[in-house]
N, C-alpha and C. Protein backbone atom coordinates (compact mmCIF):
# COMPACT_ATOMS: atom_id res chain seq x y z
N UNK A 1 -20.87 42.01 269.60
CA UNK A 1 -20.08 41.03 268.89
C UNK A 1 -20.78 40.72 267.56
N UNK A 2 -19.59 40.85 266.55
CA UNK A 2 -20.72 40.50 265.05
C UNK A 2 -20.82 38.98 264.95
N UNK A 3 -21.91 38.74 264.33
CA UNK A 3 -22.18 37.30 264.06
C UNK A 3 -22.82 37.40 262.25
N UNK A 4 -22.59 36.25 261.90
CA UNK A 4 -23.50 35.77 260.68
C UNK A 4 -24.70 35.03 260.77
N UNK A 5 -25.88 34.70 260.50
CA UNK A 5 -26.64 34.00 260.50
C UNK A 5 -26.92 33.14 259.07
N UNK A 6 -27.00 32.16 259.26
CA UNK A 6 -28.22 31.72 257.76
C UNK A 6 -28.97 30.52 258.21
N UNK A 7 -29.74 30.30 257.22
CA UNK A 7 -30.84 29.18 257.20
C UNK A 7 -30.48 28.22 256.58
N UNK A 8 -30.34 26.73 256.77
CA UNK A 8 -30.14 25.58 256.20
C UNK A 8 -31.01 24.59 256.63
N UNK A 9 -31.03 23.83 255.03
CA UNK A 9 -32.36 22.50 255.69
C UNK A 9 -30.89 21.26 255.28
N UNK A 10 -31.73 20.36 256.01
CA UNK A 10 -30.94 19.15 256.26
C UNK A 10 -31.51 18.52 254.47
N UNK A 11 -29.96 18.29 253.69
CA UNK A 11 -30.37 17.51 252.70
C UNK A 11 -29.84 16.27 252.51
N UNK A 12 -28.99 15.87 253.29
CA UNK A 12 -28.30 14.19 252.92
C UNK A 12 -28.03 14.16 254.47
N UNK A 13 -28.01 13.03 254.84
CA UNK A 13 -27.79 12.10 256.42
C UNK A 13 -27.41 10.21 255.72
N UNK A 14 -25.94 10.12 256.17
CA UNK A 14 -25.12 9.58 255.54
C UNK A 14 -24.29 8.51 256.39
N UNK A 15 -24.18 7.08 256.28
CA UNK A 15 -22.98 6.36 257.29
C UNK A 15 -21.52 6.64 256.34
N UNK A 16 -20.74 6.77 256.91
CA UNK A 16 -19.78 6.54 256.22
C UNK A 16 -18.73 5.86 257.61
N UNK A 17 -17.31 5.15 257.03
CA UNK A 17 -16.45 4.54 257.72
C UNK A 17 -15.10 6.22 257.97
N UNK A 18 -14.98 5.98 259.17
CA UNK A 18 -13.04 6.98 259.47
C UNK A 18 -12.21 5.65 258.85
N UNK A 19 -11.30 6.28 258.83
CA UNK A 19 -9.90 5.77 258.26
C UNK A 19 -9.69 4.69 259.39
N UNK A 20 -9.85 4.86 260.83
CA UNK A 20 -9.92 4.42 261.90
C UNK A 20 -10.93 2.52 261.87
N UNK A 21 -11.88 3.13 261.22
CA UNK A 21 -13.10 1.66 260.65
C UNK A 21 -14.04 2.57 261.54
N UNK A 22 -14.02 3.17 262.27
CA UNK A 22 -15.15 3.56 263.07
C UNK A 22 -16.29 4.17 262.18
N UNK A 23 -17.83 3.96 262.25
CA UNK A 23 -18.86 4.40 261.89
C UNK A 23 -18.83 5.82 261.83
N UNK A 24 -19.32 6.68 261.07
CA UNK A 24 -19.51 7.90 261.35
C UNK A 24 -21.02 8.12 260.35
N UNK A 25 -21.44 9.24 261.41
CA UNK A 25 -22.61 9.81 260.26
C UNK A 25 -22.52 11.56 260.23
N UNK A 26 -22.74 11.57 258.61
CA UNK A 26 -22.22 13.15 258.04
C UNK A 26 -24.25 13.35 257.72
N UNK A 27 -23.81 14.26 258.24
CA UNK A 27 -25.25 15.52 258.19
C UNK A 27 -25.03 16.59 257.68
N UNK A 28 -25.57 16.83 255.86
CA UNK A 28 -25.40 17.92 255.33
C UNK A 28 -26.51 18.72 255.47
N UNK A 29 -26.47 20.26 255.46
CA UNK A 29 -26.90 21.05 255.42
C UNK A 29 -27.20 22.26 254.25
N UNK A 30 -27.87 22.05 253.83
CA UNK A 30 -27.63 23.09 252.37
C UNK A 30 -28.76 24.51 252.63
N UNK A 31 -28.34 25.09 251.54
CA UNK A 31 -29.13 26.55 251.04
C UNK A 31 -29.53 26.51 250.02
N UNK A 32 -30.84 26.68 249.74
CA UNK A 32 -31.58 27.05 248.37
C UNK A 32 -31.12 28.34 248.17
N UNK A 33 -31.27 28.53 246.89
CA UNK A 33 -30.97 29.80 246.38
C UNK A 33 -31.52 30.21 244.79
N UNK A 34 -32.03 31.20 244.58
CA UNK A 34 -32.95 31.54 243.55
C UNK A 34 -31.81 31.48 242.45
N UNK A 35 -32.18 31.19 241.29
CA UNK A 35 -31.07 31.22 239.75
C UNK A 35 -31.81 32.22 238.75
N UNK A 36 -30.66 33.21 238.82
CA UNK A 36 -31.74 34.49 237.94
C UNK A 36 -31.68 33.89 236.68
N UNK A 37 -33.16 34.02 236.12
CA UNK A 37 -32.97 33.63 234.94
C UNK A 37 -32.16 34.09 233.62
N UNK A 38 -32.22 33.38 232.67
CA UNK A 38 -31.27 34.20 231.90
C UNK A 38 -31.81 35.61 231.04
N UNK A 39 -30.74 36.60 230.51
CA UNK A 39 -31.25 37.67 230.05
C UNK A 39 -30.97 37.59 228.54
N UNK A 40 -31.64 38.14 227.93
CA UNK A 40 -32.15 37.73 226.50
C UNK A 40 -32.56 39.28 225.83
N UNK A 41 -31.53 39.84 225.18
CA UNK A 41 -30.97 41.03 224.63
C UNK A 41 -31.96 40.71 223.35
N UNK A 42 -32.87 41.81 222.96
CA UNK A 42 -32.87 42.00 221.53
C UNK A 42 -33.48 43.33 221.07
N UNK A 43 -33.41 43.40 220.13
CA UNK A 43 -34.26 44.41 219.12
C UNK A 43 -35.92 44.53 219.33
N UNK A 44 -36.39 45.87 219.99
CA UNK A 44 -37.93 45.97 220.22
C UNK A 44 -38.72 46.32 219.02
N UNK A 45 -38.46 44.78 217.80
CA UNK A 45 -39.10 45.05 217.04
C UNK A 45 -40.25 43.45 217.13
N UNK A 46 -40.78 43.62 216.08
CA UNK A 46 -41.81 42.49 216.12
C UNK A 46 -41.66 40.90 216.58
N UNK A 47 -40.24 40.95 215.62
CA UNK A 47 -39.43 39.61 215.44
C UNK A 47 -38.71 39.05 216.76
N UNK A 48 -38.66 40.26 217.45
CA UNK A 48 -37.90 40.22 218.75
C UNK A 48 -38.41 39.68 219.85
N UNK A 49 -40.23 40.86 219.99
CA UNK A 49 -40.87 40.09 220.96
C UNK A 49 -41.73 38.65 220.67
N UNK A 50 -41.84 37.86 219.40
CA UNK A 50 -42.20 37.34 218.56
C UNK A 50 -41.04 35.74 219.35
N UNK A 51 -39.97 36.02 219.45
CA UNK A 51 -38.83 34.89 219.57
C UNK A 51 -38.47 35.14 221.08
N UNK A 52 -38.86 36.05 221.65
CA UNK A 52 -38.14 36.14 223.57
C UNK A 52 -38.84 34.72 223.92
N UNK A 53 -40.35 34.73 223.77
CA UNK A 53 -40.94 33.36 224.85
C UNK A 53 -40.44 32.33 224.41
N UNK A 54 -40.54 32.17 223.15
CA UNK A 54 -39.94 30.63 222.48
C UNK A 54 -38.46 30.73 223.26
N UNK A 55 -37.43 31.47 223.04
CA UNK A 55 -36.16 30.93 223.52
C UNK A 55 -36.49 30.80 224.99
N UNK A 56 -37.60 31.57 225.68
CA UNK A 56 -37.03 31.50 226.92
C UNK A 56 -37.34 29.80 227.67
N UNK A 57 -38.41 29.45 226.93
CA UNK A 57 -39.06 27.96 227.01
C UNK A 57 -38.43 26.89 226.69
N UNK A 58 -37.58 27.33 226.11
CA UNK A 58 -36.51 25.91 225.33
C UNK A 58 -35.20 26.28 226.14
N UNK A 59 -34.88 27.36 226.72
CA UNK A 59 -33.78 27.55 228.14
C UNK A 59 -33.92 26.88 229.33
N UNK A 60 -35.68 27.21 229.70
CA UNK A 60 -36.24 25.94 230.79
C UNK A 60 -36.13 24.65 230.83
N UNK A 61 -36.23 24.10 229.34
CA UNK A 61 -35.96 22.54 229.00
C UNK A 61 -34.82 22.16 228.99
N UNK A 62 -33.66 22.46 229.40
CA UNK A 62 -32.29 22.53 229.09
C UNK A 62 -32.22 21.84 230.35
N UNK A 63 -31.79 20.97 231.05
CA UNK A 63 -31.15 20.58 231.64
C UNK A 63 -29.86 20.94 232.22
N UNK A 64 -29.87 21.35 233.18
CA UNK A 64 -29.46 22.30 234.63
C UNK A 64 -29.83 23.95 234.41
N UNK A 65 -30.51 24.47 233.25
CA UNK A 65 -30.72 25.43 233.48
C UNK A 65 -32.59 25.67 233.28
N UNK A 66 -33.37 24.59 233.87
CA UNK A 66 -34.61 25.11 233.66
C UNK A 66 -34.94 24.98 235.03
N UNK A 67 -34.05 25.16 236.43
CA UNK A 67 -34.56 24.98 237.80
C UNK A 67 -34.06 26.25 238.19
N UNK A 68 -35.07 26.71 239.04
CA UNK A 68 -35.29 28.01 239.61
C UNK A 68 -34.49 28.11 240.66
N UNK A 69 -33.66 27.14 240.98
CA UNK A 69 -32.91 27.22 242.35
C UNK A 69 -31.97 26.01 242.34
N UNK A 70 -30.58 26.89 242.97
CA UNK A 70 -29.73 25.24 243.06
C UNK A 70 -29.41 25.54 244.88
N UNK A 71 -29.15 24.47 244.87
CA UNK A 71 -28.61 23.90 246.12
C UNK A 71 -27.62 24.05 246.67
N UNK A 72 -26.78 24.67 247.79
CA UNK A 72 -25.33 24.96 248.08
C UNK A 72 -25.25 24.65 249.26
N UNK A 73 -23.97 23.64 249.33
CA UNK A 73 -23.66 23.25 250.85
C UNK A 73 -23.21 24.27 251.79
N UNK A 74 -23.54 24.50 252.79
CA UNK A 74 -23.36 25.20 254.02
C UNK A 74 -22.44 24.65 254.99
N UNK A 75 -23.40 23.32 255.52
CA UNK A 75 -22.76 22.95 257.14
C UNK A 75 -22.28 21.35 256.81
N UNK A 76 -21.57 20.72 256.89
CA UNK A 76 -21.72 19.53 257.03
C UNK A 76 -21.52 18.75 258.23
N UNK A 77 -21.98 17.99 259.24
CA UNK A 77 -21.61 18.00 260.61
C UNK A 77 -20.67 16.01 260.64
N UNK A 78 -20.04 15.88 261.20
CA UNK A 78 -19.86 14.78 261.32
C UNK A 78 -19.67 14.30 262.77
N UNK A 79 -20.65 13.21 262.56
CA UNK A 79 -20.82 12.49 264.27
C UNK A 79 -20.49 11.23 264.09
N UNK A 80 -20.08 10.56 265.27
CA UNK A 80 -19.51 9.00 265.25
C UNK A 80 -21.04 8.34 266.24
N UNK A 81 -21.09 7.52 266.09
CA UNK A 81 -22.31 6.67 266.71
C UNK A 81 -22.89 6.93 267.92
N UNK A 82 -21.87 6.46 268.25
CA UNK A 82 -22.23 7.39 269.83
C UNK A 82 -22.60 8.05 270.20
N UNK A 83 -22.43 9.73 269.66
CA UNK A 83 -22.70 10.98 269.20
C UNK A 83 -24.23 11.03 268.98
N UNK A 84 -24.57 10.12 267.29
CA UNK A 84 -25.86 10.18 266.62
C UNK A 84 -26.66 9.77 267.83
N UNK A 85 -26.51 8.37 268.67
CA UNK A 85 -27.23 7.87 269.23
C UNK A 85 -27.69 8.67 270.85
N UNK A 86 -26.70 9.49 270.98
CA UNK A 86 -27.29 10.68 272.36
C UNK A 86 -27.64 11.72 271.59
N UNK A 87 -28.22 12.08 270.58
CA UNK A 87 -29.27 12.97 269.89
C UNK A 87 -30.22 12.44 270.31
N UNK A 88 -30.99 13.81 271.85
CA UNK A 88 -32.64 13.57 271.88
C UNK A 88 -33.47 13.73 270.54
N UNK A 89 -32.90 14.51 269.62
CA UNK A 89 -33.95 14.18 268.25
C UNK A 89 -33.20 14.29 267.70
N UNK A 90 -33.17 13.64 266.76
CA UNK A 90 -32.09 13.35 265.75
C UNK A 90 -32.74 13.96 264.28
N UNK A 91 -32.05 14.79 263.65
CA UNK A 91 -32.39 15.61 262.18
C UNK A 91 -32.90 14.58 261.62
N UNK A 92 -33.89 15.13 260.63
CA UNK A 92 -34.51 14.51 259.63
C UNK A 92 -34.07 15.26 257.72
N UNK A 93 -34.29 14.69 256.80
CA UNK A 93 -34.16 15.42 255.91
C UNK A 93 -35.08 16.18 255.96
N UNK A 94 -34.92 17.31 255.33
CA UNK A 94 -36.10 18.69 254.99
C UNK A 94 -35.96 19.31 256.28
N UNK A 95 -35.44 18.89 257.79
CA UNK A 95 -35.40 19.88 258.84
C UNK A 95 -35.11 21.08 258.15
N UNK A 96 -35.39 22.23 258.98
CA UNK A 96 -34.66 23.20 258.61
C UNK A 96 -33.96 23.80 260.34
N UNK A 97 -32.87 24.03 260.01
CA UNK A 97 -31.52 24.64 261.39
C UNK A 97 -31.39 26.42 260.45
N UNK A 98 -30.88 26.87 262.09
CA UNK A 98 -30.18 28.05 262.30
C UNK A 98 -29.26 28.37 262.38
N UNK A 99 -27.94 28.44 261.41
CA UNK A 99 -26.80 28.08 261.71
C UNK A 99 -26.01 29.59 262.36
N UNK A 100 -25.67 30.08 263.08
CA UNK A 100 -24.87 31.36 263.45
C UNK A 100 -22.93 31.08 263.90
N UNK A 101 -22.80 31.97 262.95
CA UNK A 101 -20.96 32.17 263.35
C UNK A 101 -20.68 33.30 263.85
N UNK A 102 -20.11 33.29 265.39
CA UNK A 102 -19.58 34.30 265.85
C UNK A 102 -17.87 34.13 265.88
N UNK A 103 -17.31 35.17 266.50
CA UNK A 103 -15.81 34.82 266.82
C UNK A 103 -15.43 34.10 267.40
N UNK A 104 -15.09 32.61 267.62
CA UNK A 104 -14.52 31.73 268.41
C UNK A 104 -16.14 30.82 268.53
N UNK A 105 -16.98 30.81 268.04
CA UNK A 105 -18.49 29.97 268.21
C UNK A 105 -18.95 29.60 267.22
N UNK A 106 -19.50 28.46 266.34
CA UNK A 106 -20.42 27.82 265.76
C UNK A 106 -21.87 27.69 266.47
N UNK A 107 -22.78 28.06 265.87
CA UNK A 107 -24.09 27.62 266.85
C UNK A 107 -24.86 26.71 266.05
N UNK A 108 -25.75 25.45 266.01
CA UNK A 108 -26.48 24.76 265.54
C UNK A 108 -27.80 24.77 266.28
N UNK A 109 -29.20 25.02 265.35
CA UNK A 109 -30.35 25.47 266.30
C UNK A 109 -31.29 25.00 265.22
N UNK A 110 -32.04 23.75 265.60
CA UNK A 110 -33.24 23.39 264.91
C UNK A 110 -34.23 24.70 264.84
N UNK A 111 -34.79 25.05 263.73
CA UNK A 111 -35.31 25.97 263.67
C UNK A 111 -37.08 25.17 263.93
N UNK A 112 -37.65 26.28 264.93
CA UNK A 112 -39.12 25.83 265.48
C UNK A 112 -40.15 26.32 264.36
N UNK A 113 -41.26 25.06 264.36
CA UNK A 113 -42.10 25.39 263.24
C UNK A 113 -43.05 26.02 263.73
């Protein structure tokens, strides 16, 4: 049977209200992921390798593009109180889980340190 796997760490743990008024708590799960840096075309003349580091240093300072990695939601789980409160351990931020999708299965698996 094929399955998918990936790795997610716990990044937000959240109360929020249902439409209902009932409590709920949302447990996101995200993926780091590397951001290739940018590519920077020029002429292999003096002037060229002379200006690559400078631009590439003032690309880093740029704001959203000087981080080596962004963040992408994966899992988000939502539990009502009840739920949170029969968690023998209850996620922390920075956990990291095992998330696997098979045909007709979700699996959730604290990953062991």
């Amino acid at each position: 049977m094929a399955s998918v796997t990936l790795k997610a760490r716990v990044t937000n743990i959240s109360l929020m209200d249902s439409p209902t008024g009932e409590k709920l708590v949302r447990i996101d799960m995200s993926e780091e992921r590397e951001v290739p840096g940018p590519i920077i075309m020029h002429e292999s003349g003096e002037l060229g390798r002379e200006l690559v580091p400078i631009l590439s240093q003032m690309l880093r300072m740029l704001p959203g593009l000087g981080q080596g990695a962004v963040r992408l939601l994966r899992v988000s789980l939502v539990l009502t109180e009840d739920e949170w409160e029969k968690l023998p351990a209850k996620p922390s931020i920075g956990d990291f889980f095992e998330v696997e999708v098979q045909v007709g299965r979700v699996s959730v698996r604290r990953e062991e340190s």
